[in-house]
Protein backbone atom coordinates (compact mmCIF):
# COMPACT_ATOMS: atom_id res chain seq x y z
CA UNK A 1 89.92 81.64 96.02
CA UNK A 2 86.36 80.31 95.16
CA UNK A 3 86.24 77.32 92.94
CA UNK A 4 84.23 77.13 89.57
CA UNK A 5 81.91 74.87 89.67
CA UNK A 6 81.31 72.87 86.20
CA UNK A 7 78.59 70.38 85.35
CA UNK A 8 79.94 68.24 82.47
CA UNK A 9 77.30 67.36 79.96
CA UNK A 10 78.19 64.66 77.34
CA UNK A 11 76.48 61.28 75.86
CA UNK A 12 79.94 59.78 75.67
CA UNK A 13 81.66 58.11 78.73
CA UNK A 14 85.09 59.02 77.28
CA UNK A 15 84.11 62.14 76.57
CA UNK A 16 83.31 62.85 79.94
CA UNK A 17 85.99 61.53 81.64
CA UNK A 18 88.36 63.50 79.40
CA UNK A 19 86.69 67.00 79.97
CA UNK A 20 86.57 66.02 83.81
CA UNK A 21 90.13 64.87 84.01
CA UNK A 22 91.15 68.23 81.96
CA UNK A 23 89.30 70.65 84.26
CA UNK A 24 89.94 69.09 87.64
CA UNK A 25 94.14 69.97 86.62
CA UNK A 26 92.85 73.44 87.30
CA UNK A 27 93.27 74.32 91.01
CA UNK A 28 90.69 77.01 90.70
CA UNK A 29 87.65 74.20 89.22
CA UNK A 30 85.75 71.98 90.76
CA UNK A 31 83.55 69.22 88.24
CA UNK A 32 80.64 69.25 90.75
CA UNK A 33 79.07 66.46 88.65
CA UNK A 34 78.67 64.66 85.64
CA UNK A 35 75.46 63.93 83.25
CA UNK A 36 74.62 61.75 80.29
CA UNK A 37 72.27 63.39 78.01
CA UNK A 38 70.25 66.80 77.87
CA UNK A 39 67.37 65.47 80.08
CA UNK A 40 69.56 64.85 82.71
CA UNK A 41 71.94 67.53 82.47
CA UNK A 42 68.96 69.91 82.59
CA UNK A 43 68.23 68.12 86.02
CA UNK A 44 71.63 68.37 87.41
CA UNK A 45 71.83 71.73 86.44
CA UNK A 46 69.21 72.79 88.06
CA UNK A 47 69.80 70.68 91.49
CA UNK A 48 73.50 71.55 91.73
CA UNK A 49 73.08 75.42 90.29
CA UNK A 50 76.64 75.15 88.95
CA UNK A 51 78.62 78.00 87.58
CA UNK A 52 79.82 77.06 84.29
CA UNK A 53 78.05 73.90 81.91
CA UNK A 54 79.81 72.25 79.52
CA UNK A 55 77.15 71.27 76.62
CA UNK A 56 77.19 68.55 74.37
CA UNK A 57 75.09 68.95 71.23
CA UNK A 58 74.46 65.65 69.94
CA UNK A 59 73.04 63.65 72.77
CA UNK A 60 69.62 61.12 73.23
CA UNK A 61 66.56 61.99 75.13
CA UNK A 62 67.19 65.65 74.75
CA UNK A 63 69.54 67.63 72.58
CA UNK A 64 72.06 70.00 74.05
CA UNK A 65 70.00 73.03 72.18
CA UNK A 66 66.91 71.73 73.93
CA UNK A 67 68.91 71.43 77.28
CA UNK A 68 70.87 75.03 76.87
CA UNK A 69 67.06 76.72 76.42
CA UNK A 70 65.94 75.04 79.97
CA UNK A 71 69.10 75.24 81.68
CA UNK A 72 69.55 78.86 81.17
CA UNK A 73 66.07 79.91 81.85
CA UNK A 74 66.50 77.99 84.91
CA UNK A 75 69.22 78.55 86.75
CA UNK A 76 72.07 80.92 86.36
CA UNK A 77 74.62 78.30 85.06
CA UNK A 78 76.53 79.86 82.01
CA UNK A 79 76.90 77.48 79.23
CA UNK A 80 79.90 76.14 76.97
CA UNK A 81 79.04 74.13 73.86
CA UNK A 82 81.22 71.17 72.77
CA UNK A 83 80.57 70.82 68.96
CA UNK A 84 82.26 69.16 66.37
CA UNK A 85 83.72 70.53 63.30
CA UNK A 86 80.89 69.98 60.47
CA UNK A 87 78.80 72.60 58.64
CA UNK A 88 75.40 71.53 60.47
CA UNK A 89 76.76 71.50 63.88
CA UNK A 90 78.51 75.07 62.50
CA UNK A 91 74.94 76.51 62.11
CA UNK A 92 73.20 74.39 65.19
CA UNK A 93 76.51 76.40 67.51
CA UNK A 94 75.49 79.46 66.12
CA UNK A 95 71.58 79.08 67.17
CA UNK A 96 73.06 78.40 70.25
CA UNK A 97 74.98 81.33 70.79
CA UNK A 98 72.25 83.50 70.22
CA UNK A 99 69.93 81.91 72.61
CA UNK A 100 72.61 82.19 75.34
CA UNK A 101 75.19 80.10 75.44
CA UNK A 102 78.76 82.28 76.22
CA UNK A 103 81.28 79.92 73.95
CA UNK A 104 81.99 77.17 72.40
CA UNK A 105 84.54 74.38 72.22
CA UNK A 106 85.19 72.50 68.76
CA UNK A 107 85.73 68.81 68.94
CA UNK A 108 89.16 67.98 66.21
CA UNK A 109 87.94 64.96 65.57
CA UNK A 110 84.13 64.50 65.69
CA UNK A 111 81.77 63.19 68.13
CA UNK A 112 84.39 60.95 70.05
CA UNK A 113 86.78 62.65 69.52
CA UNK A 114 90.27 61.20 70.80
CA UNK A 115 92.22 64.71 70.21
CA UNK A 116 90.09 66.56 72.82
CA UNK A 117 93.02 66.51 75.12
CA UNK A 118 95.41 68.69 72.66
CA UNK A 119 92.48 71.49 73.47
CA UNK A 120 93.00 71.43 77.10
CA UNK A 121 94.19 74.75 77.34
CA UNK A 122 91.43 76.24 75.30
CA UNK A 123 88.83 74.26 77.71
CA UNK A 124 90.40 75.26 80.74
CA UNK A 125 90.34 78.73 79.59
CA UNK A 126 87.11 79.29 78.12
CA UNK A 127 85.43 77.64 81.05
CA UNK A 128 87.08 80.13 83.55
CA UNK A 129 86.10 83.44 81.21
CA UNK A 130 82.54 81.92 80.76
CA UNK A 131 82.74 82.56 84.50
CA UNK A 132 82.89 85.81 84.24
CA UNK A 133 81.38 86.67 81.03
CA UNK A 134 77.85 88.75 80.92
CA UNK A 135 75.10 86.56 79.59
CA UNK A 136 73.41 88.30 76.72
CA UNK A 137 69.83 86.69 76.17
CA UNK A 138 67.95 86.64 73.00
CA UNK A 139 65.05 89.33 73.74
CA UNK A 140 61.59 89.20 71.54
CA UNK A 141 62.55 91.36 68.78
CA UNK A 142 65.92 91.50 68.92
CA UNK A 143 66.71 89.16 65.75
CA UNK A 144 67.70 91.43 62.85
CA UNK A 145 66.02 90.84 59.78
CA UNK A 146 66.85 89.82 56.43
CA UNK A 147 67.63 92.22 54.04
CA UNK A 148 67.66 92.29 49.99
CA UNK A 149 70.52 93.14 48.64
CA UNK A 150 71.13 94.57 45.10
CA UNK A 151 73.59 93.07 43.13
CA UNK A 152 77.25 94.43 44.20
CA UNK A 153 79.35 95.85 41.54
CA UNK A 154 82.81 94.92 41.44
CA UNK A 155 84.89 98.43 42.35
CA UNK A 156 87.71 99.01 43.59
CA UNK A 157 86.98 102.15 45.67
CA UNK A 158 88.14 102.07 48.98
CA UNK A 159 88.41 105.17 51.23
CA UNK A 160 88.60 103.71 54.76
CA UNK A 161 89.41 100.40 56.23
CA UNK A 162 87.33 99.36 58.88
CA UNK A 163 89.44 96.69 61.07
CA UNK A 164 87.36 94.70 63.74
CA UNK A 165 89.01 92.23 66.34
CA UNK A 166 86.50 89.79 67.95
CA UNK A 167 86.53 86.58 70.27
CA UNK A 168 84.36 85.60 72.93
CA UNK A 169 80.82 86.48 72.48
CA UNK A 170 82.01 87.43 68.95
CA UNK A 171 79.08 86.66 67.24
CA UNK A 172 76.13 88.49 68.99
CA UNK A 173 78.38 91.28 68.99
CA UNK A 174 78.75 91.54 65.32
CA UNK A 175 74.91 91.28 65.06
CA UNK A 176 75.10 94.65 67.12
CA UNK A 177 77.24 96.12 64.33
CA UNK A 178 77.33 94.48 60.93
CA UNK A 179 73.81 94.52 60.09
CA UNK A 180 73.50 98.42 61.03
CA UNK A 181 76.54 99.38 59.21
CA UNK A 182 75.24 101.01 55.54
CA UNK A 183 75.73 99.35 52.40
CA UNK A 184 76.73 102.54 51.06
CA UNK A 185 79.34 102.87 53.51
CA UNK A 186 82.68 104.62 51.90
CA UNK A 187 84.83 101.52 53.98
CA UNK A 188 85.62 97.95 53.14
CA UNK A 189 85.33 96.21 56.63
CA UNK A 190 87.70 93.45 57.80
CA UNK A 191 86.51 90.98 60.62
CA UNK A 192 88.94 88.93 62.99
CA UNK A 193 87.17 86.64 65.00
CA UNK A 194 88.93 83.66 66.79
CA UNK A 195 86.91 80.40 65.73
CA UNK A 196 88.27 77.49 64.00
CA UNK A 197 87.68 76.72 59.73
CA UNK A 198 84.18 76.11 58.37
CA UNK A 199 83.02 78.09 61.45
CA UNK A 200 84.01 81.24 59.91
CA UNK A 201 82.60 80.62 56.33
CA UNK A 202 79.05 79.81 58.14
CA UNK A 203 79.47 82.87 60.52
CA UNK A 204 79.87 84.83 57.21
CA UNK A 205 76.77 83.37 55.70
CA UNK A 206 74.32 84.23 58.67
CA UNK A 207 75.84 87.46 58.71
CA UNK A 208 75.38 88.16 55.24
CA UNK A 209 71.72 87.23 55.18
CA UNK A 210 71.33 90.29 57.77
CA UNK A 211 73.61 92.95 56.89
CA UNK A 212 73.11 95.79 54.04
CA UNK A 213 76.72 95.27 53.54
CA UNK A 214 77.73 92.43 51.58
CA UNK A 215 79.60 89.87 53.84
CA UNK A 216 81.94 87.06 52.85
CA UNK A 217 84.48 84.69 54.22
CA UNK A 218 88.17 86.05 52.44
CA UNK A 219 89.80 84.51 49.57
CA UNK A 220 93.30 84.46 48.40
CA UNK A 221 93.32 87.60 45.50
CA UNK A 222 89.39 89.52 47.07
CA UNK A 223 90.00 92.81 46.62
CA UNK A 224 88.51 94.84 49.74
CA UNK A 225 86.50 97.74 48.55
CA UNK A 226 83.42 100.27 49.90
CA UNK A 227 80.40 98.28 51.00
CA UNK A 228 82.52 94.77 51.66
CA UNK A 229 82.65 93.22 54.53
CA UNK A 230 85.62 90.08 54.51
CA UNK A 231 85.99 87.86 57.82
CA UNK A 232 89.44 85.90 58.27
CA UNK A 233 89.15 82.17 57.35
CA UNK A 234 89.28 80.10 60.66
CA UNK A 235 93.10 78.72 61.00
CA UNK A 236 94.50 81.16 58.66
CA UNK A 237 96.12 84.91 59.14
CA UNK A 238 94.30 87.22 56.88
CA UNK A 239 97.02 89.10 54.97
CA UNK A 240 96.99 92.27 52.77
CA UNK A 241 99.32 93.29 49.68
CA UNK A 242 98.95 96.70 47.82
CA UNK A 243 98.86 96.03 44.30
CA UNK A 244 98.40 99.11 41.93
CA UNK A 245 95.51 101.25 43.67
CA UNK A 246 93.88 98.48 45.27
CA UNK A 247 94.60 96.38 48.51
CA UNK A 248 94.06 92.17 48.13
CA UNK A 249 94.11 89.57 50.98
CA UNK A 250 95.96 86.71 51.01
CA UNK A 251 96.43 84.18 53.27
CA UNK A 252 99.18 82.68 55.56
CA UNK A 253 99.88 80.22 58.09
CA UNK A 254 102.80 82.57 59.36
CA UNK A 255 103.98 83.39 61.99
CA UNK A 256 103.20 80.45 63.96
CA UNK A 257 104.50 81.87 67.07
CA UNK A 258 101.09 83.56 67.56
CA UNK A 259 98.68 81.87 70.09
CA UNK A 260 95.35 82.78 67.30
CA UNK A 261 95.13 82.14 64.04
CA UNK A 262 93.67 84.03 62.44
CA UNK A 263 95.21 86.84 64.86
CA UNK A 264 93.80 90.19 65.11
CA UNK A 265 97.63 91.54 66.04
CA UNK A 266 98.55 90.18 62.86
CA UNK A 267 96.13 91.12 60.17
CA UNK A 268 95.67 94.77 61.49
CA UNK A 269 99.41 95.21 61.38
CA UNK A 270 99.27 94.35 57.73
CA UNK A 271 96.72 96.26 57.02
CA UNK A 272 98.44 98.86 58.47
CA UNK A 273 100.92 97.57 55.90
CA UNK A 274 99.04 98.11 52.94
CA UNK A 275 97.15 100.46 53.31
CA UNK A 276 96.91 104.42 55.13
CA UNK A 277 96.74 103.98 58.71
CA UNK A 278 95.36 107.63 59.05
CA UNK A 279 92.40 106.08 56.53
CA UNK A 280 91.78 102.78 59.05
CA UNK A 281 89.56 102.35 62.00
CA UNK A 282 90.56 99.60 64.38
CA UNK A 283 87.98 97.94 66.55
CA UNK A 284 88.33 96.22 69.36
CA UNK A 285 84.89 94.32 70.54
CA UNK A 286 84.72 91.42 73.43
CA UNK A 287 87.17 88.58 74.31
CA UNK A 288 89.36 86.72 76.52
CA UNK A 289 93.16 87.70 76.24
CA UNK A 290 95.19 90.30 74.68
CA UNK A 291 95.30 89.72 71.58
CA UNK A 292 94.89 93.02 68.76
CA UNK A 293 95.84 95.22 72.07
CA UNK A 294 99.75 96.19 70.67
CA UNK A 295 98.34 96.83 67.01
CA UNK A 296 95.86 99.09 68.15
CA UNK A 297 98.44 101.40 69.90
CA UNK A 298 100.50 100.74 67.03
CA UNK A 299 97.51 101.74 64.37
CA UNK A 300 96.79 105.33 66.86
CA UNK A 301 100.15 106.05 66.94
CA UNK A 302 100.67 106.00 63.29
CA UNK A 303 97.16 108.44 63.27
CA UNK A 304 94.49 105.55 62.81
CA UNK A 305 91.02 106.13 64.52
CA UNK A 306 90.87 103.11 67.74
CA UNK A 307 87.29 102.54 69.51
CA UNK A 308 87.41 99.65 72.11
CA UNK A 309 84.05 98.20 73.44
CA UNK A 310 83.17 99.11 76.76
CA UNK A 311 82.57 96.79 79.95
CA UNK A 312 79.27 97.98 79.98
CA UNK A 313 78.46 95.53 77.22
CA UNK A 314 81.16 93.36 76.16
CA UNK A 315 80.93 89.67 77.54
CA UNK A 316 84.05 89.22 78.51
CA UNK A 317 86.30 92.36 79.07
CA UNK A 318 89.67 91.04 78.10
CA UNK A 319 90.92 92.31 74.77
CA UNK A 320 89.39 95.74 74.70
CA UNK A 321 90.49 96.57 78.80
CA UNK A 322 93.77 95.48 77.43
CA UNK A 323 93.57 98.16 74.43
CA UNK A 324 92.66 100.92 76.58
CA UNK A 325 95.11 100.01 79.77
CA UNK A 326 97.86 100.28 76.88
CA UNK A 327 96.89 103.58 75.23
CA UNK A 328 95.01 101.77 72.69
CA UNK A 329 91.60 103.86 72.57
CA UNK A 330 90.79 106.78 71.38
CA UNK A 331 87.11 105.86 72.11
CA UNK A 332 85.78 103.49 74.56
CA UNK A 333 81.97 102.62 73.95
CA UNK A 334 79.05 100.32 74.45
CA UNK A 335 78.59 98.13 71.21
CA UNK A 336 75.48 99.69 70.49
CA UNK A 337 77.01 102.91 69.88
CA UNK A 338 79.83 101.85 67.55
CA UNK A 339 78.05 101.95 64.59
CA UNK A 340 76.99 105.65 64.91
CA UNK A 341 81.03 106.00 65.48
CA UNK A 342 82.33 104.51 62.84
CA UNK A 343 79.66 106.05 59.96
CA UNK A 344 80.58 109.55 61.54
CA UNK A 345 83.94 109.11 61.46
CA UNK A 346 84.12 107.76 57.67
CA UNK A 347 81.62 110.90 56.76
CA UNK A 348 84.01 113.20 58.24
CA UNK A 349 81.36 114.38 60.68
C-alpha cells in the first residue's frame, strides 16, 4: 500500500516533533519532511510535492493563510490546518477553509499546546481522509453575498424539520445550501456539524450574515420554528423535548459512548423523538465515518424524507456512502441540487 506523504508545518519545535512522532505510528504515513514557518513550508511543499500538509496558522516570516494560498496554487498538496481554540483563529480557520484547505485540527491548549497528543487519533485520521478528499477551490464569484434580513418574529410555527448531518468539508458545503434555502421556508432547520465549541458559534455567525434564513448557534429552551436555522454547540448533543405545540432544544453531554459530540446519530434520533418523523427531512452532506448513517434508516423507516450527498461533490464520501450502502437514501444528489429538494418537498410539489 502507498504511503501518505505529509509535510509538517509548525513554528514550534515541540510542536513538530509531536505531530511527526503521532503520524509516523501510522504504517500507511510517511512525514517526508519538516518546516519552520510559512516561507519555508511553501518551499518544501513545493520541492517535495507531498500529499497531505499539516498547516500551522500562527507562524513568522509568513502566516499559514499566506502559505495555504501558495501552496495550493502550487502544487497539489491538500492542506490540514492546526489552529487553536480562540474566536480569531475561529474566523482566520474559516477563511481558510474557503480558500482550500480540506480540515482542520484544533490545538486544546493553545499555541504550544502540550495536550496535542490526546488528539492523535483525530490527526491520524483527518490526515488520511484529506488524502482522499476532493479539493473544492474558491472560484471568482462564488462567495455568497450578504443579505438584509427583516426582523424575525418570534412564532412558533413549525411544519417540517429539516435535519442536516455535516463533517469534513462541512462548511463550504453549507454555503451550497444555507444561504439558498428561503427565509420563508415552512421548516425550522437543524445543523450537526462535527467541530469543537466556539467554532460552532462563529460558523453560525458567517453563516448568518449570508443566508435569508436566520441562523444561530442553539440554546438551552430556543424554540425551532419556520425560517430558523439552529447549529449544535461544539462538544454538546443537541437535544429536543416537545412541550405543548412546540419542540425546544436542550443540551446534553450524554451518552458519552458516542465517538462525536455533538453527534448527528444522536440529535436526529431525538428529533425523531419530538417531533413527526413523516414531517422531517434528514440530510446527510460530506464526512469521514459513519456517523448519522443508522438514524437515517431509522428516520425513512418511520416515513421521514432522507437525501444523502452524492460522490460527485462531497469531499470526502464517508457518511453519506454509508447512508445509502445501509438503505438510508431515498435521494442521492450533488449538493447543488439539495436545495431545490428540500423546498419541493416542504411545498408538497
Amino acid at each position: 500500500m502507498k504511503s501518505i506523504r505529509v509535510l509538517v508545518v509548525d513554528d514550534s519545535a515541540f510542536m513538530r516533533r509531536v505531530i511527526r512522532q503521532i503520524l509516523e505510528g501510522a504504517p500507511d504515513i510517511e512525514v517526508v519532511d519538516v518546516a519552520r514557518d510559512g516561507l519555508e513550508g511553501t518551499e518544501k511543499a513545493i520541492a517535495l510535492q507531498p500529499d497531505v500538509v499539516t498547516l500551522d496558522i500562527n507562524m513568522p516570516r509568513m502566516d499559514g493563510l499566506t502559505a495555504l494560498q501558495h501552496i495550493t496554487s502550487k502544487t497539489t498538496a491538500k492542506v490540514v490546518m492546526i489552529s487553536s481554540l480562540t474566536q480569531e483563529d475561529a474566523l482566520i480557520t474559516f477563511e481558510a477553509l474557503e480558500l482550500g484547505a480540506v480540515d482542520f485540527i484544533a490545538k486544546p491548549d493553545g499555541t504550544i499546546s502540550l495536550g496535542i497528543s490526546r488528539l492523535a487519533d483525530e490527526i491520524i485520521g483527518k490526515v488520511r481522509a484529506a488524502a482522499k478528499a476532493r479539493v473544492r477551490r474558491r472560484t471568482p464569484g462564488r462567495r455568497v453575498l450578504r443579505v438584509e434580513k427583516q426582523a424575525q418574529v418570534a412564532v412558533s410555527n413549525l411544519d417540517w424539520v429539516v435535519m442536516i448531518g455535516v463533517s469534513t468539508g462541512g462548511p463550504k458545503t453549507l454555503e451550497d445550501i444555507l444561504p439558498h434555502l428561503p427565509g420563508d421556508l415552512p421548516a425550522g432547520v437543524v445543523v450537526v456539524q462535527h467541530m469543537p465549541p466556539r467554532f460552532t458559534a462563529s460558523l453560525a455567525q458567517r453563516l448568518d450574515q449570508y443566508s435569508k434564513m436566520h441562523v444561530c448557534e442553539a440554546r438551552e429552551g430556543m424554540k425551532l420554528s419556520n425560517g430558523l436555522t439552529v447549529i449544535a454547540p461544539g462538544g454538546y448533543h443537541l437535544m429536543f423535548r416537545r412541550q405543548g405545540g412546540a419542540v425546544s432544544c436542550y443540551l446534553s453531554l450524554r451518552p458519552e459512548d458516542v465517538e462525536f459530540r455533538p453527534s448527528v446519530n444522536v440529535t436526529l434520533r431525538a428529533l425523531m423523538e419530538a417531533f413527526d418523523p413523516k414531517r422531517t427531512i434528514g440530510v446527510l452532506l460530506t464526512g469521514m465515518g459513519d456517523d448519522g448513517a443508522d438514524a437515517m434508516v431509522e428516520l425513512r423507516r418511520r416515513g421521514g424524507w432522507t437525501v444523502a450527498e452524492s460522490e460527485e461533490t462531497a469531499v470526502v464520501w464517508g457518511m453519506p456512502r454509508a447512508a445509502i450502502e445501509r438503505g438510508g437514501a431515498d435521494v442521492v444528489a450533488p449538493s447543488y441540487q439539495i436545495v431545490d429538494i428540500i423546498r419541493r418537498k416542504v411545498r408538497g410539489r
